[in-house]
C-alpha atoms as a PDB file:
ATOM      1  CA  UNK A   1     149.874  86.999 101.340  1.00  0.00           C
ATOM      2  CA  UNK A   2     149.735  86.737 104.847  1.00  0.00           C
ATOM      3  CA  UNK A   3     147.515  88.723 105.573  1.00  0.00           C
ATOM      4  CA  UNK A   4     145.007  86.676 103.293  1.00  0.00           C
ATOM      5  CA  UNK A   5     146.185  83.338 105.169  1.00  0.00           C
ATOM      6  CA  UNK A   6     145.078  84.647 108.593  1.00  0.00           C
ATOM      7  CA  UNK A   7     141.625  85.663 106.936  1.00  0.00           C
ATOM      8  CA  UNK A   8     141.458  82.208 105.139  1.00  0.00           C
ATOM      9  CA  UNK A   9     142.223  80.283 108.417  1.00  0.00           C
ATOM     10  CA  UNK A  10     139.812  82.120 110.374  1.00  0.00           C
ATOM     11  CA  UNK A  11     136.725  82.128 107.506  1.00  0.00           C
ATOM     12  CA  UNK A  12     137.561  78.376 107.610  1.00  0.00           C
ATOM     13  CA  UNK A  13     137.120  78.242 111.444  1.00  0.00           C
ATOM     14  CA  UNK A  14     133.626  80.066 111.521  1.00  0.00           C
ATOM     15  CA  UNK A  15     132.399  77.592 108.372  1.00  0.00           C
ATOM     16  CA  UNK A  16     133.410  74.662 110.563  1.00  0.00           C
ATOM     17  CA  UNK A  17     131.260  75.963 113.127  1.00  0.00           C
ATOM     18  CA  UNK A  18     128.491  76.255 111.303  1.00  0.00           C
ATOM     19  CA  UNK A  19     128.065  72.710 111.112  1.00  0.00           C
ATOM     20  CA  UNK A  20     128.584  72.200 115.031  1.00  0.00           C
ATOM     21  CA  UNK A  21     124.816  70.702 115.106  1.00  0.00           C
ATOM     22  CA  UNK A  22     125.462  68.221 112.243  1.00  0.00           C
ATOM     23  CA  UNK A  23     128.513  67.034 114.180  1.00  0.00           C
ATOM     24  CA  UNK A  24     127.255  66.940 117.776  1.00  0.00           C
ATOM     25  CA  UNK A  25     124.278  64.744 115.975  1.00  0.00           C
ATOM     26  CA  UNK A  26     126.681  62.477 113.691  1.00  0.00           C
ATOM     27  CA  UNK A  27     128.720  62.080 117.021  1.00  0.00           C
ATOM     28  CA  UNK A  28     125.932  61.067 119.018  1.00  0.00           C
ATOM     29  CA  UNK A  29     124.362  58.566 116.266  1.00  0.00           C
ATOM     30  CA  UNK A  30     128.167  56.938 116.337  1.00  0.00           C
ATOM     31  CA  UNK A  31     126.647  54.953 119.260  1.00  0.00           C
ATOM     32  CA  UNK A  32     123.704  53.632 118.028  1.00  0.00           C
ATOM     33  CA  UNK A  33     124.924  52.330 115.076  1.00  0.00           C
ATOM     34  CA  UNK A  34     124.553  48.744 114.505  1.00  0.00           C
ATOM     35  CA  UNK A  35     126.921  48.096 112.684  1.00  0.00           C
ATOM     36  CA  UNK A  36     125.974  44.287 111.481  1.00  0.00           C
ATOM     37  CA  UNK A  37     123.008  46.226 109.707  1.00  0.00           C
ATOM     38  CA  UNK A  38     123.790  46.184 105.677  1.00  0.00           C
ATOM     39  CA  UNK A  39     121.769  49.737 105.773  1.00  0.00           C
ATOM     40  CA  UNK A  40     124.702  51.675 108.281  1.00  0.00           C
ATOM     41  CA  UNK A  41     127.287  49.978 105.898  1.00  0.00           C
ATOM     42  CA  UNK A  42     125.469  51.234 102.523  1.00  0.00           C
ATOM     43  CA  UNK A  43     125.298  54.292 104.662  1.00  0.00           C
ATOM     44  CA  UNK A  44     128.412  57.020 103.825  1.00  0.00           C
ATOM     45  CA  UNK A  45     129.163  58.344 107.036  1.00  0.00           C
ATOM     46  CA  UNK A  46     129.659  62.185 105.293  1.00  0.00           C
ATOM     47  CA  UNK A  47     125.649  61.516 104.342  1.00  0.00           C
ATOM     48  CA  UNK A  48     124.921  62.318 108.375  1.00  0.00           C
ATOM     49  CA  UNK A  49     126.996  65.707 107.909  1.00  0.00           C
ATOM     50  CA  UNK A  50     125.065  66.548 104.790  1.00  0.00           C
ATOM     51  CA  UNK A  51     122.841  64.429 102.120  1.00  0.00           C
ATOM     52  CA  UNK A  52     121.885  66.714  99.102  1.00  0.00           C
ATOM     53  CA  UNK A  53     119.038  63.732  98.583  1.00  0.00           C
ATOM     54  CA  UNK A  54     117.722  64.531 102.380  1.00  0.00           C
ATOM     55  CA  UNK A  55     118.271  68.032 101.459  1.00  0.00           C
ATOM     56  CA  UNK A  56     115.868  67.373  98.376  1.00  0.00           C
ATOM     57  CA  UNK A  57     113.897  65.336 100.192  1.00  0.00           C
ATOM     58  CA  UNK A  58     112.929  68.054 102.571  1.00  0.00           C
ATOM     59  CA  UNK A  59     112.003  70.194 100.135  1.00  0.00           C
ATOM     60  CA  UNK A  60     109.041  67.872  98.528  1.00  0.00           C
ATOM     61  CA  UNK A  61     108.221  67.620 102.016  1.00  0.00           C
ATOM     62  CA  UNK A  62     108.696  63.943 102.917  1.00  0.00           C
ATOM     63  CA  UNK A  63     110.445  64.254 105.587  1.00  0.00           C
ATOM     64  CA  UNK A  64     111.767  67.564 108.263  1.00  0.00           C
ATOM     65  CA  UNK A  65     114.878  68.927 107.671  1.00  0.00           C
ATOM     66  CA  UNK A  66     117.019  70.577 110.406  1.00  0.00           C
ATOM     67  CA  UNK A  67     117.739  74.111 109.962  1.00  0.00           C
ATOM     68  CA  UNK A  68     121.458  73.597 109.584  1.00  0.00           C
ATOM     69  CA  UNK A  69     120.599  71.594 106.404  1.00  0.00           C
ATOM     70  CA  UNK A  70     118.184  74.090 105.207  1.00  0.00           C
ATOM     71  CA  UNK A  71     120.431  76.891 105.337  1.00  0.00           C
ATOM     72  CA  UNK A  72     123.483  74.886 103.894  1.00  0.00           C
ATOM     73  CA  UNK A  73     121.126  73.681 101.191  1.00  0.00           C
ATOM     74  CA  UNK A  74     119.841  77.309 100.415  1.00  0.00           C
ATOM     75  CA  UNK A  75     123.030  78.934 100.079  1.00  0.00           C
ATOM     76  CA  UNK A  76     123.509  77.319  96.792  1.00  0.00           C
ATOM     77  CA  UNK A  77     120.105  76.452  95.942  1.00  0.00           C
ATOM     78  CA  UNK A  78     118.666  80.026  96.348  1.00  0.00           C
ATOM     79  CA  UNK A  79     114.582  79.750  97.075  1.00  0.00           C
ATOM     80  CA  UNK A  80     115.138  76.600  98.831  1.00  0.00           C
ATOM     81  CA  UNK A  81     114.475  77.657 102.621  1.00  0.00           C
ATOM     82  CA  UNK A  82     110.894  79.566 100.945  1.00  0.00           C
ATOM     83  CA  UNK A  83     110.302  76.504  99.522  1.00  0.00           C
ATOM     84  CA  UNK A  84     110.706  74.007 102.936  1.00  0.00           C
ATOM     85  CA  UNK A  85     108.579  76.881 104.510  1.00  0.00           C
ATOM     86  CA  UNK A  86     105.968  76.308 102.058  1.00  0.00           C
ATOM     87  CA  UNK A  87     106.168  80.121 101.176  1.00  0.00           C
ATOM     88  CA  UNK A  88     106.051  79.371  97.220  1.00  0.00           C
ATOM     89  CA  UNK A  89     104.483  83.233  96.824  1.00  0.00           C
ATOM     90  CA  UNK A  90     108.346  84.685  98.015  1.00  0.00           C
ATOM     91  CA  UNK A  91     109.796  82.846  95.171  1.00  0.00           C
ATOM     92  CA  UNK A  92     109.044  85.627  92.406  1.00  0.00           C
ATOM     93  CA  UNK A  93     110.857  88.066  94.667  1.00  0.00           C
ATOM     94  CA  UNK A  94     113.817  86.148  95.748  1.00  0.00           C
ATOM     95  CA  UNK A  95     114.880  84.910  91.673  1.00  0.00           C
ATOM     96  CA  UNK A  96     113.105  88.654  90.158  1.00  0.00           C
ATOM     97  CA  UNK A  97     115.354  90.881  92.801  1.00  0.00           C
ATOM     98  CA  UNK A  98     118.544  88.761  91.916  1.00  0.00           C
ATOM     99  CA  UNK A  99     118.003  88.200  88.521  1.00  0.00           C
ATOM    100  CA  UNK A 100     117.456  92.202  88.383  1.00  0.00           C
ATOM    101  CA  UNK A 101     119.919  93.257  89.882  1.00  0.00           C
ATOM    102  CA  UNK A 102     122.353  91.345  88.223  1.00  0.00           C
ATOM    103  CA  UNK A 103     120.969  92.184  84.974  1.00  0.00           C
ATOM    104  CA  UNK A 104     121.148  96.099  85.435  1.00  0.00           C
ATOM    105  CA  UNK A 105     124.562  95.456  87.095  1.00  0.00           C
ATOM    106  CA  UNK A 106     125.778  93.759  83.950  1.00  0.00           C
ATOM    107  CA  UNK A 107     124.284  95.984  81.848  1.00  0.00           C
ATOM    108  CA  UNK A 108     125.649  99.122  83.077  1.00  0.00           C
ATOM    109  CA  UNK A 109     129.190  97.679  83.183  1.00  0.00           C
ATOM    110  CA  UNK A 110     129.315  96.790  79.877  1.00  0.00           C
ATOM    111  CA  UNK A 111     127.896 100.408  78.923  1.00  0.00           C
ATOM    112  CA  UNK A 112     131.158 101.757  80.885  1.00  0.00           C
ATOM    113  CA  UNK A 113     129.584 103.033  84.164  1.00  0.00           C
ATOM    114  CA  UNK A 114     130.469 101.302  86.499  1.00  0.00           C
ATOM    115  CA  UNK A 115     130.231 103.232  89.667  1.00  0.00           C
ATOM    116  CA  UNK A 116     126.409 102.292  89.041  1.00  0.00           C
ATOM    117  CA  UNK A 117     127.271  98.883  88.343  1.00  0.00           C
ATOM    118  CA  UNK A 118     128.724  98.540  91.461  1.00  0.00           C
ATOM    119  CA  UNK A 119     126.275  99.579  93.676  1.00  0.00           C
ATOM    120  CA  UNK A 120     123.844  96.899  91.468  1.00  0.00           C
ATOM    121  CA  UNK A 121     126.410  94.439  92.730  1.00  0.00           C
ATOM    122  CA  UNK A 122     126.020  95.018  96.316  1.00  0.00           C
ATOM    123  CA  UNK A 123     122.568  95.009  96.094  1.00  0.00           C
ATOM    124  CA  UNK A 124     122.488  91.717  95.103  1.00  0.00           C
ATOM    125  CA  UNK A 125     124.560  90.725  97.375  1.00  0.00           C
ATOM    126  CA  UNK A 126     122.177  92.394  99.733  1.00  0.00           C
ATOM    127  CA  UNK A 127     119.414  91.047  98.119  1.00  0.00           C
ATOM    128  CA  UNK A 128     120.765  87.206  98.665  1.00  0.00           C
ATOM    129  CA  UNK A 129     121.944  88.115 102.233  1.00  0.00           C
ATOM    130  CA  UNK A 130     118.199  88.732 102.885  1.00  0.00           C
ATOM    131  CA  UNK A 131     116.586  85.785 101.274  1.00  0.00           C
ATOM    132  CA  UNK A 132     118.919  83.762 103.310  1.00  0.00           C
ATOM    133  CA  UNK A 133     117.477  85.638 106.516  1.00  0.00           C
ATOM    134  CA  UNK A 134     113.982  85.146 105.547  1.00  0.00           C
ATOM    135  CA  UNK A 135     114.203  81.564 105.624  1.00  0.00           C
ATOM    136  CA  UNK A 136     115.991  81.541 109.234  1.00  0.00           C
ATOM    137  CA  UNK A 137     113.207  84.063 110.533  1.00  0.00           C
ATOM    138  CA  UNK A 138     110.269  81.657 108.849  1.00  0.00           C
ATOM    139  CA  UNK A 139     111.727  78.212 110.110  1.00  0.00           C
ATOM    140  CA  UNK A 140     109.357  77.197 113.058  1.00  0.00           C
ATOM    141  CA  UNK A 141     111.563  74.971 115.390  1.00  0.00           C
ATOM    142  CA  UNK A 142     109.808  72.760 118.134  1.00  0.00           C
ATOM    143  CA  UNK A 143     111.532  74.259 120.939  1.00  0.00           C
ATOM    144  CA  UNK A 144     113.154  78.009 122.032  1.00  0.00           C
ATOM    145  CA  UNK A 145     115.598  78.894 121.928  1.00  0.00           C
ATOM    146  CA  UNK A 146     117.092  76.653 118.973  1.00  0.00           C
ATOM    147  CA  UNK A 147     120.351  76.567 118.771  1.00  0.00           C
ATOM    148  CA  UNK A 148     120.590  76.029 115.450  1.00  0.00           C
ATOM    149  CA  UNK A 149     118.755  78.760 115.027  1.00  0.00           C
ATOM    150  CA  UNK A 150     120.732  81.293 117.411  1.00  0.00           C
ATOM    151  CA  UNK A 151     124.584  80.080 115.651  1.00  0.00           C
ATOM    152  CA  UNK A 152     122.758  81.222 112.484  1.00  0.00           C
ATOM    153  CA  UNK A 153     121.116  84.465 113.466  1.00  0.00           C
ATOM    154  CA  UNK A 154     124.663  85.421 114.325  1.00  0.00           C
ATOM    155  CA  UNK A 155     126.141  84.385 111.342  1.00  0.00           C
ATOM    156  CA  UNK A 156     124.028  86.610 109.607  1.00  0.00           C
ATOM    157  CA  UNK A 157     124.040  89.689 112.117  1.00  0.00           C
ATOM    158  CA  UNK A 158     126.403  89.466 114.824  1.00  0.00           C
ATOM    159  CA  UNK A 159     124.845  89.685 117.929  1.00  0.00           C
ATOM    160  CA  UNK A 160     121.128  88.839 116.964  1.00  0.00           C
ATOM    161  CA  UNK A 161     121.787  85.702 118.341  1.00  0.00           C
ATOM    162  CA  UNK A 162     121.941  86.836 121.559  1.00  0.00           C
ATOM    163  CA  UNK A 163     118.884  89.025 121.245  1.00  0.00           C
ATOM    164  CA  UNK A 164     117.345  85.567 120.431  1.00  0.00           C
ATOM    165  CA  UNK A 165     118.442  84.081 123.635  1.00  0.00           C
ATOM    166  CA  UNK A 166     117.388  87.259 125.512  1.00  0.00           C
ATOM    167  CA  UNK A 167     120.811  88.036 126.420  1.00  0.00           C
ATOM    168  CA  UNK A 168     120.574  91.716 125.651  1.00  0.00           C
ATOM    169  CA  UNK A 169     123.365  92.497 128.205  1.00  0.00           C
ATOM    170  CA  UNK A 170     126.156  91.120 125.933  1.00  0.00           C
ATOM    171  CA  UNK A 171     125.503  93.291 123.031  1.00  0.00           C
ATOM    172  CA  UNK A 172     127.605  96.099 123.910  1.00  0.00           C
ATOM    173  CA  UNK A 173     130.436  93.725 124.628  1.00  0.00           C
ATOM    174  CA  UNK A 174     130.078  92.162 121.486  1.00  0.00           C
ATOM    175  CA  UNK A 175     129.490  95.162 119.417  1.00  0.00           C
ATOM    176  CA  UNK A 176     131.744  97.075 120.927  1.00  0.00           C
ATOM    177  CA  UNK A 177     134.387  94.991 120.344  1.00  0.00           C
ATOM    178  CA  UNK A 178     133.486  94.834 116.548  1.00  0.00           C
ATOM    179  CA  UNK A 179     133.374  98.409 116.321  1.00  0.00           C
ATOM    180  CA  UNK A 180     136.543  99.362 118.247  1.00  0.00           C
ATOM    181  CA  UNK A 181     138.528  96.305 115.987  1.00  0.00           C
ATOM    182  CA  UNK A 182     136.972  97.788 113.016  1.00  0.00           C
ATOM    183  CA  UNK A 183     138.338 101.245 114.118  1.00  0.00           C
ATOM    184  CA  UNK A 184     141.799 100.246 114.422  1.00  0.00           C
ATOM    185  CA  UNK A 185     141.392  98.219 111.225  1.00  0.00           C
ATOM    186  CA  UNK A 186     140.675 101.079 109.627  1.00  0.00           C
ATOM    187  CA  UNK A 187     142.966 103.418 111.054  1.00  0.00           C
ATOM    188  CA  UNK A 188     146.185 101.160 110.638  1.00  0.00           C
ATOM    189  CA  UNK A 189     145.037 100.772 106.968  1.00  0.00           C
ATOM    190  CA  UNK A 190     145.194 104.390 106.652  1.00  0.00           C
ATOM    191  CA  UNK A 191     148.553 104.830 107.888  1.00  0.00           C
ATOM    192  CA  UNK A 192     149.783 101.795 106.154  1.00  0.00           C
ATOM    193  CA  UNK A 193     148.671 102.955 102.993  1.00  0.00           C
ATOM    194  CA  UNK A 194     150.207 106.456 103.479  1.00  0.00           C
ATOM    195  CA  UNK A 195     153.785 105.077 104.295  1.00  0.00           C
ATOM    196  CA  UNK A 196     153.956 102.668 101.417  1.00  0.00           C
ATOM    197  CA  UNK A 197     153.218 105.323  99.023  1.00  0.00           C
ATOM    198  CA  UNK A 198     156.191 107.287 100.753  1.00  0.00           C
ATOM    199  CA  UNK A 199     158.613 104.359 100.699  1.00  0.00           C
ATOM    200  CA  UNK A 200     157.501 104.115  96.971  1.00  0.00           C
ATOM    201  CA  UNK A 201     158.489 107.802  96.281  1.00  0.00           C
ATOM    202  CA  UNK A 202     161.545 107.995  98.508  1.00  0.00           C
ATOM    203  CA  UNK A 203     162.953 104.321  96.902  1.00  0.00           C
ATOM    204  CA  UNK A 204     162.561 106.352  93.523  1.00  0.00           C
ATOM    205  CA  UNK A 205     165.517 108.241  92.674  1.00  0.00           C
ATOM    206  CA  UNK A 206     162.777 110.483  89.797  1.00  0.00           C
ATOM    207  CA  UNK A 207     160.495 110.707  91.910  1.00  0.00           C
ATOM    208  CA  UNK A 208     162.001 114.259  93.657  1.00  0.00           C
ATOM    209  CA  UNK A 209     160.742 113.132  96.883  1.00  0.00           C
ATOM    210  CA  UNK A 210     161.033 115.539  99.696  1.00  0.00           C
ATOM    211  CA  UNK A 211     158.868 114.369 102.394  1.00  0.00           C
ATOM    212  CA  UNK A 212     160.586 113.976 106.661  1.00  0.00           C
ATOM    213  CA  UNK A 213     161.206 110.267 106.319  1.00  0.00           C
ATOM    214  CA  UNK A 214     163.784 108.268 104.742  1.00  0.00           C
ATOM    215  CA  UNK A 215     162.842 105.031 102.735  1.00  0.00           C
ATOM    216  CA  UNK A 216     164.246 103.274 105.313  1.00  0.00           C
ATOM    217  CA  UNK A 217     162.387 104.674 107.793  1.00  0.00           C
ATOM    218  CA  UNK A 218     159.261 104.860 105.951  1.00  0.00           C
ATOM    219  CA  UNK A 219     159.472 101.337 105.225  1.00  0.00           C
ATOM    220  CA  UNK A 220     159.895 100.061 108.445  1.00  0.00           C
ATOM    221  CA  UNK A 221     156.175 102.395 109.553  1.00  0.00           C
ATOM    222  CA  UNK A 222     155.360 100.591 106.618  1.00  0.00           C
ATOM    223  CA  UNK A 223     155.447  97.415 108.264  1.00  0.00           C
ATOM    224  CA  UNK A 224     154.733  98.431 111.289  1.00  0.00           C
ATOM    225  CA  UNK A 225     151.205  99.409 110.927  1.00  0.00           C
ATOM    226  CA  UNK A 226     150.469  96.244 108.365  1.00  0.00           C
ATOM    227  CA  UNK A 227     151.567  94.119 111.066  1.00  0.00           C
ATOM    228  CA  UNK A 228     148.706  96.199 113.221  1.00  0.00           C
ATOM    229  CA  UNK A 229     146.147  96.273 110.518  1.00  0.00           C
ATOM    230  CA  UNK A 230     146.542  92.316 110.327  1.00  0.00           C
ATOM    231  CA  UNK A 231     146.171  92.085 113.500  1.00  0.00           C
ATOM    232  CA  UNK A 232     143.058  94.096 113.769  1.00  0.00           C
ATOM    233  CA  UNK A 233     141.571  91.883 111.346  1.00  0.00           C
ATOM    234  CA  UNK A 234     142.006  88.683 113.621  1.00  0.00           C
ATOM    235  CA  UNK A 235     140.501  91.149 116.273  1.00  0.00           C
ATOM    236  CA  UNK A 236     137.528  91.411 113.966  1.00  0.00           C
ATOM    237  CA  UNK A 237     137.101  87.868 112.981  1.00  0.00           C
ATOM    238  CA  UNK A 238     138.217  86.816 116.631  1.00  0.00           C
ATOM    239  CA  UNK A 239     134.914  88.774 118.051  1.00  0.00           C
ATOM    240  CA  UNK A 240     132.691  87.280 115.221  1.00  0.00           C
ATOM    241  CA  UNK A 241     133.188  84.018 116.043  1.00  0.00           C
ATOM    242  CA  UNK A 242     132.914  84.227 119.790  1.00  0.00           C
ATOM    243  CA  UNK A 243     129.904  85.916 119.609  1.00  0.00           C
ATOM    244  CA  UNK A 244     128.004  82.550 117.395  1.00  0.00           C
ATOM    245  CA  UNK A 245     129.931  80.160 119.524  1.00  0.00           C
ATOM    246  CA  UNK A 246     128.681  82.048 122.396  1.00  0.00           C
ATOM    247  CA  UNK A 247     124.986  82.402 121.121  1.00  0.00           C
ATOM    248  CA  UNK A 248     125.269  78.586 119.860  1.00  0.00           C
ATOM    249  CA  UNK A 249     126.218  77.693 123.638  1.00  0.00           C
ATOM    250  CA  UNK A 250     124.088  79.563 125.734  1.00  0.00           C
ATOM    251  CA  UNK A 251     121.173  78.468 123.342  1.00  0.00           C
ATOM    252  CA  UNK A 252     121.854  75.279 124.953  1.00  0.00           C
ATOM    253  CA  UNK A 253     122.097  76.176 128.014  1.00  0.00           C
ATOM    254  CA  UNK A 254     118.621  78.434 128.527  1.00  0.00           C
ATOM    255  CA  UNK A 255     117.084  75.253 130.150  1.00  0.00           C
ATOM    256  CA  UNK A 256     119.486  74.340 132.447  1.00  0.00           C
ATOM    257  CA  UNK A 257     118.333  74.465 136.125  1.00  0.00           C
ATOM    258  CA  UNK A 258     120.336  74.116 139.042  1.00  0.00           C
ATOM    259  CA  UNK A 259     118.078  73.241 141.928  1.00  0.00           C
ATOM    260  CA  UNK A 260     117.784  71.375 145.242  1.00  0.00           C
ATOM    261  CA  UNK A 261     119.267  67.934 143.754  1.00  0.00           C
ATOM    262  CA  UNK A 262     122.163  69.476 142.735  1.00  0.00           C
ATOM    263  CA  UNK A 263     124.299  71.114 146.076  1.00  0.00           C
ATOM    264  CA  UNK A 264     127.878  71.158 147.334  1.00  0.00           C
ATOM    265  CA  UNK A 265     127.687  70.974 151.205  1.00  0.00           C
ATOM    266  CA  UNK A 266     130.874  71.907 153.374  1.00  0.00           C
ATOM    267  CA  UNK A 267     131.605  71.382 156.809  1.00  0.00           C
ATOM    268  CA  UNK A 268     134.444  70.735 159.223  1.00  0.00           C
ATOM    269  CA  UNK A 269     135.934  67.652 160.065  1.00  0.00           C
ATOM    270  CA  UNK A 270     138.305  65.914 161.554  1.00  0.00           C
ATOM    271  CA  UNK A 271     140.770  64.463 159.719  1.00  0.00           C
ATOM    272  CA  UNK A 272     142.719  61.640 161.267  1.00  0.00           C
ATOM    273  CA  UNK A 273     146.306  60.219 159.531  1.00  0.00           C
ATOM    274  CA  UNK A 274     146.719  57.534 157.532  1.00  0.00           C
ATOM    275  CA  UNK A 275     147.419  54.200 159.955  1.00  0.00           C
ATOM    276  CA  UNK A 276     146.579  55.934 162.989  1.00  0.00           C
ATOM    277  CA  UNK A 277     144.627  53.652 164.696  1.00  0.00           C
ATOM    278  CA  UNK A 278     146.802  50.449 163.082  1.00  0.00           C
ATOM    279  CA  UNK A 279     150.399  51.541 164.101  1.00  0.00           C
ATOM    280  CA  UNK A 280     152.091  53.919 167.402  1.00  0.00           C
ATOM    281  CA  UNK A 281     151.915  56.517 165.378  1.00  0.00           C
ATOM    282  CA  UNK A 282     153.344  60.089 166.611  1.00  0.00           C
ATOM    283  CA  UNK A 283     150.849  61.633 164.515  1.00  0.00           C
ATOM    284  CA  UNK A 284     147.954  63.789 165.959  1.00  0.00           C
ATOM    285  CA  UNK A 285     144.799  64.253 164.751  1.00  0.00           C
ATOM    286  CA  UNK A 286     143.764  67.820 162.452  1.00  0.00           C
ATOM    287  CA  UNK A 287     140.973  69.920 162.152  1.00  0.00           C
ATOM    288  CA  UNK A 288     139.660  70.318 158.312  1.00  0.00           C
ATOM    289  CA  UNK A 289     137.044  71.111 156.247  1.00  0.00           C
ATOM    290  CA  UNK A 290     135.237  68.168 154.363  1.00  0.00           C
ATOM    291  CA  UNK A 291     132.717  69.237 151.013  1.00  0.00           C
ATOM    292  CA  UNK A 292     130.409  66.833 149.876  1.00  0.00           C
ATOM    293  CA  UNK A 293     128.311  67.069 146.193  1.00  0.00           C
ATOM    294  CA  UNK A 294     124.461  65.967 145.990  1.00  0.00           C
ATOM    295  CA  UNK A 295     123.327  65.252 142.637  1.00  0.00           C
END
C-alpha cells in the first residue's frame, strides 16, 4: 500500500507538469483580465486550463490550438492530433491497428491462450503510445525549440527532449540514472521476493522448512529490501521528471543571450564610516571592493 502511494504521488506530480504551459498562460492572462467585461465573468476560469469546445474547435480548424491542448485532447479522443494536422489518411491506421489488436487480444483470451493475448495487449498499448507520438512529431510550432513541445517529447521518451534542444551532453546523465535506478529496482525486487517466500515457509509449521534463516530473520531482509525496492522506484520516477522539467526549462531558455548590456563590474573602493564627516569620529577610513550591475 505504500508502495502504491509513493507511485500515485509522484504519477500525480509529472501529470501536473504536463500542464505547466496552460498554467504559466492562465497566470499571465490573470492580468489582463478586465474584469467589468460580462465575457471574463461568463468565462470559467478552468476553461483557460482546458476547454473541450476549444479543443473541438481546433479540430474543425477555426481556430490554433496549442500543443498542450492537442495532446491532452488526443489522449482520450484517439485520431485527434492526425486530425488538427490535417493528416485524415493516418486515421485508418491509428482506429484499424487498435481496433485489431484489441480484437485478436480479446479473442485469444476468451479461447484460453492468453500468453498470446497478452502480447496483443501490449501492442496496443504500443500501438496508442505511437499515435500519440505521431501527432507531437507532425505539430509545426512557430518557433524552436517549443517548449511545449520538448516537456512532451520527454514524456513520451525520456530524454528526447533534450535531443530536441540539442543538449546531447545530458543524455548519459539522464539515462544513466534511469538505468542504474531501474537496476536496483530490479535487483531489490528479486531479493524481496525471495525472502518473503522464506518467511512464508519458515512462519509455516507444515511447511518442513529447512533453509539458514529464521522467520524472524527472514522477515526483517524481507523488509529490508522492500524498503530499497520502494525507494528505487522514487529513484526512477525522481529521474523522469527532472529530465521533462529540465527539457521544459532549457526549451525556454535556448534564446537567452547574455551580452554587453548585461555586466557586473568590480572594483576597489574606499569605503568611509557611517557619520564620518558629520561627527569626531575615531573611525578610519577602509579599503573595499565595490561591484556594480549594468543592465
Amino acid at each position: 500500500m505504500r508502495f502504491k502511494g509513493l507511485l500515485f504521488f509522484i504519477l500525480l506530480s509529472v501529470n501536473v507538469l504536463v500542464s505547466v504551459d496552460a498554467a504559466a498562460q492562465f497566470k499571465s492572462e490573470a492580468f489582463k483580465q478586465q474584469y467589468n467585461s460580462d465575457k471574463q465573468k461568463q468565462k470559467d476560469s478552468t476553461d483557460v486550463l482546458f476547454s473541450f469546445k476549444e479543443y473541438f474547435a481546433g479540430l474543425s480548424h477555426k481556430q490554433d490550438l496549442k500543443i498542450g491542448t492537442v495532446f491532452g485532447g488526443s489522449a482520450l479522443f484517439i485520431g485527434g492530433q492526425q486530425i488538427y494536422n490535417r493528416q485524415y489518411w493516418k486515421l485508418p491506421l491509428v482506429y484499424g491497428g487498435l481496433a485489431g489488436a484489441v480484437g485478436t487480444g480479446v479473442y485469444l483470451n476468451t479461447h484460453g491462450n492468453k500468453d498470446a493475448a497478452k502480447y496483443c495487449f501490449i501492442g496496443a498499448g504500443v500501438w496508442y503510445w505511437a499515435t500519440l507520438m505521431d501527432g507531437v512529431l507532425c505539430y509545426k510550432p512557430s518557433v524552436y525549440p517549443h517548449a511545449g513541445k520538448a516537456t512532451i517529447f520527454s514524456i513520451l521518451v525520456p530524454g528526447l527532449g533534450q535531443i530536441y534542444n540539442k543538449e546531447w551532453y545530458k543524455l548519459p546523465i539522464y539515462l544513466g540514472g534511469m538505468a542504474f535506478s531501474t537496476h536496483l529496482f530490479i535487483n531489490n525486487s528479486r531479493n524481496y521476493n525471495r525472502y518473503r517466500n522464506m518467511y512464508i515457509e519458515a512462519s509455516d509449521p507444515d511447511s518442513g522448512y529447512s533453509g539458514p534463516l529464521s522467520a524472524e530473520k527472514a522477515k526483517y531482509y524481507r523488509d529490508v529490501y522492500r524498503r530499497y525496492r520502494d525507494w528505487s522506484a522514487v529513484a526512477i520516477l525522481g529521474v523522469y521528471l527532472l529530465q521533462i522539467i529540465d527539457a521544459n526549462v532549457f526549451s525556454y531558455m535556448h534564446n537567452f543571450e547574455v551580452d554587453e548590456k548585461l555586466a557586473v563590474k568590480v572594483s576597489p573602493t574606499v569605503m568611509i564610516p557611517e557619520m564620518q564627516l558629520a561627527s569626531n569620529s575615531s573611525l578610519s577610513p577602509a579599503l573595499g571592493l565595490k561591484m556594480g550591475f549594468t543592465f
